[in-house]
PDB file of N, CA and C in Angstrom:
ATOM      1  N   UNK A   1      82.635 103.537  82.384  1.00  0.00           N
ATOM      2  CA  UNK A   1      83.140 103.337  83.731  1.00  0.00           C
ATOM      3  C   UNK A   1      84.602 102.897  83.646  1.00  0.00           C
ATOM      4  N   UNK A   2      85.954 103.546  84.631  1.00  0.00           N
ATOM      5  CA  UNK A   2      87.285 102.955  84.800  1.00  0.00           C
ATOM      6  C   UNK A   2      87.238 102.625  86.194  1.00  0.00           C
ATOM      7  N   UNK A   3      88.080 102.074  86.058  1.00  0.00           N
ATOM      8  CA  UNK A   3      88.825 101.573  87.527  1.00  0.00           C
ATOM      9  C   UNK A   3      89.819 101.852  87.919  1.00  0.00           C
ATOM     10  N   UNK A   4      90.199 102.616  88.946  1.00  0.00           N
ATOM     11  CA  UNK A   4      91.854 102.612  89.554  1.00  0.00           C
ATOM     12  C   UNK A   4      92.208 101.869  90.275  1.00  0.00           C
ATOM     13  N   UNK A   5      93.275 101.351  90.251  1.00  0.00           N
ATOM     14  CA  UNK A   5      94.300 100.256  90.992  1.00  0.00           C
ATOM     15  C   UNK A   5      95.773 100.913  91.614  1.00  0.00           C
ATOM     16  N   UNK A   6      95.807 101.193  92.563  1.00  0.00           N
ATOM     17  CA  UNK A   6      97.218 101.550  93.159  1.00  0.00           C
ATOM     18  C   UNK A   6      97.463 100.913  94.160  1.00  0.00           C
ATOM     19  N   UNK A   7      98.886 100.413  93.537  1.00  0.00           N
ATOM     20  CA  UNK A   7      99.611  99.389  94.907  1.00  0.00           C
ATOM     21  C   UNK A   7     100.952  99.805  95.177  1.00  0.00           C
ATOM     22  N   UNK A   8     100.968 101.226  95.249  1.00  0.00           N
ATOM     23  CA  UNK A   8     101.945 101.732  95.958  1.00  0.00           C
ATOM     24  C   UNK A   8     102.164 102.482  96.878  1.00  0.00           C
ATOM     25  N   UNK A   9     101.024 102.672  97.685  1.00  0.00           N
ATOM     26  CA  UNK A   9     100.582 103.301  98.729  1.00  0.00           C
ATOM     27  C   UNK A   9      99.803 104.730  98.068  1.00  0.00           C
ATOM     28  N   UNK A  10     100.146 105.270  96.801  1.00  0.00           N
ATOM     29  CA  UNK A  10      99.982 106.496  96.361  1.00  0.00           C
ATOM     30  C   UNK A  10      98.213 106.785  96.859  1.00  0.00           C
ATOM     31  N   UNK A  11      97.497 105.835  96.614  1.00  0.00           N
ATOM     32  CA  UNK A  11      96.195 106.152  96.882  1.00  0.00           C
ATOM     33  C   UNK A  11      95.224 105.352  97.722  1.00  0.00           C
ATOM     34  N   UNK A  12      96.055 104.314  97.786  1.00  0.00           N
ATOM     35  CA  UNK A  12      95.634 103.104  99.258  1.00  0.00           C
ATOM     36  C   UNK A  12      96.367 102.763  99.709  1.00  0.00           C
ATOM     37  N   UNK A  13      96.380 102.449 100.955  1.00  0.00           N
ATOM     38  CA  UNK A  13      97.813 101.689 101.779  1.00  0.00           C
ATOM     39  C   UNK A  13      97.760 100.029 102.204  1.00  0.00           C
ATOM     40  N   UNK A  14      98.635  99.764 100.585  1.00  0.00           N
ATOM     41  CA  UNK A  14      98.531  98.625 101.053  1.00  0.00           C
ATOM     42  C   UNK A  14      99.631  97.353 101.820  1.00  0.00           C
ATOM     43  N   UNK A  15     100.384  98.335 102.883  1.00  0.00           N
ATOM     44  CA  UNK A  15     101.687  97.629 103.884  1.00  0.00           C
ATOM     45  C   UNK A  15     100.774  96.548 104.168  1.00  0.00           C
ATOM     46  N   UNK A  16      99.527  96.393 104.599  1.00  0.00           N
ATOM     47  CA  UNK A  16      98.885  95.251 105.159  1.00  0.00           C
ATOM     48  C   UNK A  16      99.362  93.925 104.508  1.00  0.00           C
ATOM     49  N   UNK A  17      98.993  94.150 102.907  1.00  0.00           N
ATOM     50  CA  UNK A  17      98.493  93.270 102.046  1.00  0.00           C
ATOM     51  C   UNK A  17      99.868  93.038 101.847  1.00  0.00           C
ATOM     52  N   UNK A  18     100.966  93.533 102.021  1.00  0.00           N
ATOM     53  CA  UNK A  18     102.118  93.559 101.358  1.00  0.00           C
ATOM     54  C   UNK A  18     102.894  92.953 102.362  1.00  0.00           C
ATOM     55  N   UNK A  19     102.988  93.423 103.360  1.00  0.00           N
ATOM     56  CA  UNK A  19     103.333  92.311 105.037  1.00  0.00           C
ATOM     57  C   UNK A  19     102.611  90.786 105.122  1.00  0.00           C
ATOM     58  N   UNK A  20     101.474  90.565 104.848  1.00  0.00           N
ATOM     59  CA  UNK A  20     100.969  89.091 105.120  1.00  0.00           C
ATOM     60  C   UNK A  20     101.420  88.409 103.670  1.00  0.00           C
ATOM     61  N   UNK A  21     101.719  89.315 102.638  1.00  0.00           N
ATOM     62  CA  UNK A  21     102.739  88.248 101.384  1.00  0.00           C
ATOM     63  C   UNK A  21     103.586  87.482 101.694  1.00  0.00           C
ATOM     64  N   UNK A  22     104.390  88.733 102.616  1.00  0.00           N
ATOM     65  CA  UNK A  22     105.643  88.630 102.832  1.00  0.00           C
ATOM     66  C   UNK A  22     105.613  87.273 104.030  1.00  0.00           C
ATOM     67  N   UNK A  23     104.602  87.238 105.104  1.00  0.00           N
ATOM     68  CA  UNK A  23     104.874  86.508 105.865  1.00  0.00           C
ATOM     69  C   UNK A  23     104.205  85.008 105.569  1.00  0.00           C
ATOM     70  N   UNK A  24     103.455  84.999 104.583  1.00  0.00           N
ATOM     71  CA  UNK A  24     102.671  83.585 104.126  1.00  0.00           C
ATOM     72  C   UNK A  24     104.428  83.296 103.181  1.00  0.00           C
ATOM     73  N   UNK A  25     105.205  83.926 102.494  1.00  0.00           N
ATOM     74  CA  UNK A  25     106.155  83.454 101.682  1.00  0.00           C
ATOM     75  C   UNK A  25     107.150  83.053 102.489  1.00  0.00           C
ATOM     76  N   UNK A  26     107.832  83.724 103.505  1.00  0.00           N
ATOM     77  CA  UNK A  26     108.716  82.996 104.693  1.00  0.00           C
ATOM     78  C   UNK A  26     108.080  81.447 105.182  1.00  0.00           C
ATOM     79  N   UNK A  27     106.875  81.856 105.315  1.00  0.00           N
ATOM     80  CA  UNK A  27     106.226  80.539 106.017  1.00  0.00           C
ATOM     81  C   UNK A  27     106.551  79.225 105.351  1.00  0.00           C
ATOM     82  N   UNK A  28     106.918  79.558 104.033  1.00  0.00           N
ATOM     83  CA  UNK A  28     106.825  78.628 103.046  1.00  0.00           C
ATOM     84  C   UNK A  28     108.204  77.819 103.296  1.00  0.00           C
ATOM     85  N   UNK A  29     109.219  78.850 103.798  1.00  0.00           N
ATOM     86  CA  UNK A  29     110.564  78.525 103.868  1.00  0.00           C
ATOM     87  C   UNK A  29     111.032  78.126 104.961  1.00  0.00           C
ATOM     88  N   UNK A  30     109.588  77.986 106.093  1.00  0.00           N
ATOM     89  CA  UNK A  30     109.792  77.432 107.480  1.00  0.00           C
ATOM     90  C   UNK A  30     110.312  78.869 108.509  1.00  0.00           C
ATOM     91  N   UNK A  31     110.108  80.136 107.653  1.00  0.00           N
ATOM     92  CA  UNK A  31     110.950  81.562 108.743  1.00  0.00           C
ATOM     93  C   UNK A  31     109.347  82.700 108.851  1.00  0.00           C
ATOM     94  N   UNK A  32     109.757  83.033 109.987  1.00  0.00           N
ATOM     95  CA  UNK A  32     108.258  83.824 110.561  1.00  0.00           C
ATOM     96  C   UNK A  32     109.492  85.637 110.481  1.00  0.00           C
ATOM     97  N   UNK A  33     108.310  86.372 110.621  1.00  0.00           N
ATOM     98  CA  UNK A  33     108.219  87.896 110.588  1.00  0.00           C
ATOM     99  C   UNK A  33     109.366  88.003 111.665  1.00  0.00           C
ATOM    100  N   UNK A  34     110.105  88.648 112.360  1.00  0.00           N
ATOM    101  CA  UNK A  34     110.979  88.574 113.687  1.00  0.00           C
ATOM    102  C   UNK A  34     110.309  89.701 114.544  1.00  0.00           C
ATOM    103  N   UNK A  35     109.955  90.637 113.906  1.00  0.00           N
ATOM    104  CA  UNK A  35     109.975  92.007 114.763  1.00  0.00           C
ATOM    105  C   UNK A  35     108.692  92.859 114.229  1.00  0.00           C
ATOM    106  N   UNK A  36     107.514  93.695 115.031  1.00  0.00           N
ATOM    107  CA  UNK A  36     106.886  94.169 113.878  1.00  0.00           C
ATOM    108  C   UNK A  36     107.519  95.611 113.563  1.00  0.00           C
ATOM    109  N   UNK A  37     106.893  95.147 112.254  1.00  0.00           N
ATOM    110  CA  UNK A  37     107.569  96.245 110.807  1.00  0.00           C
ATOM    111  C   UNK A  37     106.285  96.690 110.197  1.00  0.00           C
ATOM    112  N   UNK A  38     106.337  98.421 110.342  1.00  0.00           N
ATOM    113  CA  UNK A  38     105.250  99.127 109.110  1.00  0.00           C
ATOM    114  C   UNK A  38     105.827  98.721 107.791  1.00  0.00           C
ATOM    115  N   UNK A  39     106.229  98.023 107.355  1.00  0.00           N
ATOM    116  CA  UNK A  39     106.273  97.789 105.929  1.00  0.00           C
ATOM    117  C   UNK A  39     107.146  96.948 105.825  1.00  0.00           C
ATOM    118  N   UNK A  40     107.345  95.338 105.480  1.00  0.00           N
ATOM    119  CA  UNK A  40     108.735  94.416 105.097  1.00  0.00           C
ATOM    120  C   UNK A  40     108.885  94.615 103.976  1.00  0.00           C
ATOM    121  N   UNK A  41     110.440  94.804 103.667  1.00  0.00           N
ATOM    122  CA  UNK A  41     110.616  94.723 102.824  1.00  0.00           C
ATOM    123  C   UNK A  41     111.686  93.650 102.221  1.00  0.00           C
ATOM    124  N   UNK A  42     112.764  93.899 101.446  1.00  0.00           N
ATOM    125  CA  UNK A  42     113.816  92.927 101.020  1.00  0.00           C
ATOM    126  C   UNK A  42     114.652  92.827 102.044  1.00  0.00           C
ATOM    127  N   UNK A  43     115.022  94.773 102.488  1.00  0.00           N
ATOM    128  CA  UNK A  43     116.069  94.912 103.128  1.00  0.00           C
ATOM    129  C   UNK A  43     115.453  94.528 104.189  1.00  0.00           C
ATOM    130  N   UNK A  44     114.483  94.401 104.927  1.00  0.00           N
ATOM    131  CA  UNK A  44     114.067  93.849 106.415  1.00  0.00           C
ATOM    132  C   UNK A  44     114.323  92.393 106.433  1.00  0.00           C
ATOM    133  N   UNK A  45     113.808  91.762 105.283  1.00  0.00           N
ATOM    134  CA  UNK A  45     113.903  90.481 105.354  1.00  0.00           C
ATOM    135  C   UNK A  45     115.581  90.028 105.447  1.00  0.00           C
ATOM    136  N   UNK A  46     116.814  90.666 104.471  1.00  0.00           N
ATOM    137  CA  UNK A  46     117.949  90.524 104.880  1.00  0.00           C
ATOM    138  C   UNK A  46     118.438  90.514 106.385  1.00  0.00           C
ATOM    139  N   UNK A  47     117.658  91.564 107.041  1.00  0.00           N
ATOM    140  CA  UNK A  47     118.517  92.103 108.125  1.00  0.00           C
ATOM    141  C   UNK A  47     118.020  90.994 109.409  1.00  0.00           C
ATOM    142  N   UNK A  48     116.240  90.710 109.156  1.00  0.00           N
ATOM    143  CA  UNK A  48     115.853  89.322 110.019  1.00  0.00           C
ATOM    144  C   UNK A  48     116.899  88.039 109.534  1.00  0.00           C
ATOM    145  N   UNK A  49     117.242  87.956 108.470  1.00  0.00           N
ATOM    146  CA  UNK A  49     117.671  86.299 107.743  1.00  0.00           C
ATOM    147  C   UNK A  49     119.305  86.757 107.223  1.00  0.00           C
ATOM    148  N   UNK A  50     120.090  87.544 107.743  1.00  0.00           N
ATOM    149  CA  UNK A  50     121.305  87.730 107.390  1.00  0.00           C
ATOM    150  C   UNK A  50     122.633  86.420 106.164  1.00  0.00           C
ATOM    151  N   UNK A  51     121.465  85.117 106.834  1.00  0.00           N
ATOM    152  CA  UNK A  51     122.527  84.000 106.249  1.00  0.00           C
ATOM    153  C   UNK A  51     122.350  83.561 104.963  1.00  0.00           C
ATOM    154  N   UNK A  52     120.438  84.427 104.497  1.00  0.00           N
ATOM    155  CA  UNK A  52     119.372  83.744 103.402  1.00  0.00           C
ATOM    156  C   UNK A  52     120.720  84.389 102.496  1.00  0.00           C
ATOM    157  N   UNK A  53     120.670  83.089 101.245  1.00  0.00           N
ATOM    158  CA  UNK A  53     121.307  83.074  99.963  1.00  0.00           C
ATOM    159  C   UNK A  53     120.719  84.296  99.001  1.00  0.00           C
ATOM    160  N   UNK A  54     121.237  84.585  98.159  1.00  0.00           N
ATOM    161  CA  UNK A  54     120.562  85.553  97.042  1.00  0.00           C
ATOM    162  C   UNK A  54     119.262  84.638  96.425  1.00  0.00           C
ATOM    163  N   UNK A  55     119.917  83.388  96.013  1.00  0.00           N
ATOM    164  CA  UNK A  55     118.426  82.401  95.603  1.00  0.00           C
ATOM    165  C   UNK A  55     117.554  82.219  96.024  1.00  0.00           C
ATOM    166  N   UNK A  56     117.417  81.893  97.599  1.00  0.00           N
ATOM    167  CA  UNK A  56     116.146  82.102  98.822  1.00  0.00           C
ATOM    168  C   UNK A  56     115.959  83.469  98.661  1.00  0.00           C
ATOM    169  N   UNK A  57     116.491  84.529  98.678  1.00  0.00           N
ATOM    170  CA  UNK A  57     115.606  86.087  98.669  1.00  0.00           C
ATOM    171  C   UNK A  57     115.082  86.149  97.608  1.00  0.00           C
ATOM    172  N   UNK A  58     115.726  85.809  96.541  1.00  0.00           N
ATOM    173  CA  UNK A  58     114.924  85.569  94.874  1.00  0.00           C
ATOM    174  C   UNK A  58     113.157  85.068  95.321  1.00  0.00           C
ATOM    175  N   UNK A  59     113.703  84.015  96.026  1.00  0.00           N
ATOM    176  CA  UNK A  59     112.341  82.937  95.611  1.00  0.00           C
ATOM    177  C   UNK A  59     111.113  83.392  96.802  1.00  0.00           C
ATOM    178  N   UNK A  60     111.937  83.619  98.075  1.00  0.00           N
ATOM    179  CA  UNK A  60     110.857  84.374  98.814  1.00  0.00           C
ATOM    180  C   UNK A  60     110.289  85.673  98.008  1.00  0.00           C
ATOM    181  N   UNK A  61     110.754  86.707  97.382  1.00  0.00           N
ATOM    182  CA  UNK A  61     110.534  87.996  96.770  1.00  0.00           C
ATOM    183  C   UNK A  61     109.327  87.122  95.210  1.00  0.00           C
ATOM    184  N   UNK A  62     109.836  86.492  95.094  1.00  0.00           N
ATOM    185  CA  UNK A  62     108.764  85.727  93.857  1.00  0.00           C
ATOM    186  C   UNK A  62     107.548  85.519  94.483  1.00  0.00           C
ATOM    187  N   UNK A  63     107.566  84.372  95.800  1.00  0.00           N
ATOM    188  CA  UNK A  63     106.539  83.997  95.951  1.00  0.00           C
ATOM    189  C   UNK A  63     105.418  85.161  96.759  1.00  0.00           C
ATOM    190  N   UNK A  64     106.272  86.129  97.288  1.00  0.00           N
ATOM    191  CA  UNK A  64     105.315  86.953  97.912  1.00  0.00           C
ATOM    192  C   UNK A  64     104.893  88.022  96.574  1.00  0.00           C
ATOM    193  N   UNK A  65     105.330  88.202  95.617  1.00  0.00           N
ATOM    194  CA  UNK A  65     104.724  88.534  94.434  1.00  0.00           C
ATOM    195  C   UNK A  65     103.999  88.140  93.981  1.00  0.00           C
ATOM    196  N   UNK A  66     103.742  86.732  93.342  1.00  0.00           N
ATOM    197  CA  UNK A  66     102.632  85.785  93.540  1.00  0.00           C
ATOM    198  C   UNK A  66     101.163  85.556  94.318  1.00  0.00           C
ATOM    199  N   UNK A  67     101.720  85.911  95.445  1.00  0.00           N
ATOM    200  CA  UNK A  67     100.818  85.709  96.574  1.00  0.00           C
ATOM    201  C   UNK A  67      99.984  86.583  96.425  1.00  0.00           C
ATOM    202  N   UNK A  68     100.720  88.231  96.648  1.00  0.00           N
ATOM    203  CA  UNK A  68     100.313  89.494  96.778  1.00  0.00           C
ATOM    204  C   UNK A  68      99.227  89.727  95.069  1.00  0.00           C
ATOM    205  N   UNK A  69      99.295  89.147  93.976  1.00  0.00           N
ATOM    206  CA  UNK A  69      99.131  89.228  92.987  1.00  0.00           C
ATOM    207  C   UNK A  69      97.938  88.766  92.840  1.00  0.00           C
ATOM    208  N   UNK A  70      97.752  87.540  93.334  1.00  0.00           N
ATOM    209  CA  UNK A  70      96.198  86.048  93.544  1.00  0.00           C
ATOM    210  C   UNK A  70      95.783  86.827  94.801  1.00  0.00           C
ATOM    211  N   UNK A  71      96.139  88.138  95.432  1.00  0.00           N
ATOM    212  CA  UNK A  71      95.196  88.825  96.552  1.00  0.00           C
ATOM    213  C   UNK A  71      94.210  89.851  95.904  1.00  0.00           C
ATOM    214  N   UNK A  72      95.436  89.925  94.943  1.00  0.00           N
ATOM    215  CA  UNK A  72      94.268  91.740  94.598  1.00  0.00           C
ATOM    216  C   UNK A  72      93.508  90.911  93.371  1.00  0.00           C
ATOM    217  N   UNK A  73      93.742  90.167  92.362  1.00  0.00           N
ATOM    218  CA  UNK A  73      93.347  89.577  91.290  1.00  0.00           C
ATOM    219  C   UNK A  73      91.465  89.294  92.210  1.00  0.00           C
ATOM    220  N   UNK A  74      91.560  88.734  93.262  1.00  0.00           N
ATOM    221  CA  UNK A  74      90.438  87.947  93.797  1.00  0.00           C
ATOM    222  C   UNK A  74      89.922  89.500  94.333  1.00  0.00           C
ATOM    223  N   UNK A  75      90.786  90.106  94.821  1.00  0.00           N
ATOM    224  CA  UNK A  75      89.737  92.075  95.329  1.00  0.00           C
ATOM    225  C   UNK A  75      89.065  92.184  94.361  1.00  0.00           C
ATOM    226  N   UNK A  76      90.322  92.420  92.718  1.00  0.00           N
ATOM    227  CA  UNK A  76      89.568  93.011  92.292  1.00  0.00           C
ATOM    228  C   UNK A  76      88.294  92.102  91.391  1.00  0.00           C
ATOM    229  N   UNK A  77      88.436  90.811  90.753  1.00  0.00           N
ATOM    230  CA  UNK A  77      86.726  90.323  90.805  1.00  0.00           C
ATOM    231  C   UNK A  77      85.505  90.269  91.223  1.00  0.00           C
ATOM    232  N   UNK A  78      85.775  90.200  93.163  1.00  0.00           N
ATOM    233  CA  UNK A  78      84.830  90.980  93.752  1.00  0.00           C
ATOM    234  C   UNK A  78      84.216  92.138  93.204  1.00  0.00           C
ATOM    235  N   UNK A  79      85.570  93.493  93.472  1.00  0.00           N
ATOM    236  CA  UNK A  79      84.861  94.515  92.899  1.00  0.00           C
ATOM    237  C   UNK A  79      83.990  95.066  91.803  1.00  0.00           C
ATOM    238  N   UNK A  80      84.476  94.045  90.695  1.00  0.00           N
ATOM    239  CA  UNK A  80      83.840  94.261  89.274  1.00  0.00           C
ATOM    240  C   UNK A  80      82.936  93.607  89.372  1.00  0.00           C
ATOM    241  N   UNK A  81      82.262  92.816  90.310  1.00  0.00           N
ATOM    242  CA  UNK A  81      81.141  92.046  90.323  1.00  0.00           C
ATOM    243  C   UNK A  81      80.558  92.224  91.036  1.00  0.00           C
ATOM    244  N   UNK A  82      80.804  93.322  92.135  1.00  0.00           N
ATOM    245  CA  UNK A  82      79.941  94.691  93.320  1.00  0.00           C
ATOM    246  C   UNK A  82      79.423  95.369  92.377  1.00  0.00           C
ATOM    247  N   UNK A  83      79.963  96.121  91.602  1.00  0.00           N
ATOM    248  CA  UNK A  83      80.055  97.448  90.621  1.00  0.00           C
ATOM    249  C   UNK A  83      79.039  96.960  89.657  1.00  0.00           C
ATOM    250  N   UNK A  84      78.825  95.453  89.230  1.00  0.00           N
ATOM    251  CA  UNK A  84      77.648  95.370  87.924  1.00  0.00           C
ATOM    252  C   UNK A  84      76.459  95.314  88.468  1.00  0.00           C
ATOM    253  N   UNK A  85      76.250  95.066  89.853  1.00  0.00           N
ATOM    254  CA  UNK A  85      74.925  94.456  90.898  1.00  0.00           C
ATOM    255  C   UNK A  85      74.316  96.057  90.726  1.00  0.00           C
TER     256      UNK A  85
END
């Protein structure tokens, strides 16, 4: 048995999972979503936060990596532990 994993939309779409990163990691920095967006990205987040430093986009872009990372890590345990039942 394999498993596929795609997190680039190529075979699942995951803007969902990739938008609530993004907005649990602003949260962190006290800044909410501004506008809705099919997909945030760096450049969205610049264009909402024009004043954010390169170091705050660093650290927001980290932590929603993080975030997004401890999301699928916990999918995919579920799944491998659907799949042995």
């Amino acid at each position: 048995m394999f498993h596929i994993l795609d997190i680039d939309n190529t075979l699942f779409f995951t803007n969902d999972l990739n938008n609530k990163a993004y907005i649990f990691a602003l949260s962190l920095l006290g800044l909410k979503a501004l506008a809705p967006c099919k997909r945030i990205t760096r450049t969205v987040v610049a264009l909402w936060y024009p004043s954010l430093t390169n170091a705050e986009m660093i650290d927001i872009v980290q932590m929603k990596q993080t975030v997004r990372i401890c999301i699928l890590s916990v999918l995919m345990k579920s799944y491998i532990s659907f799949c042995k039942k």
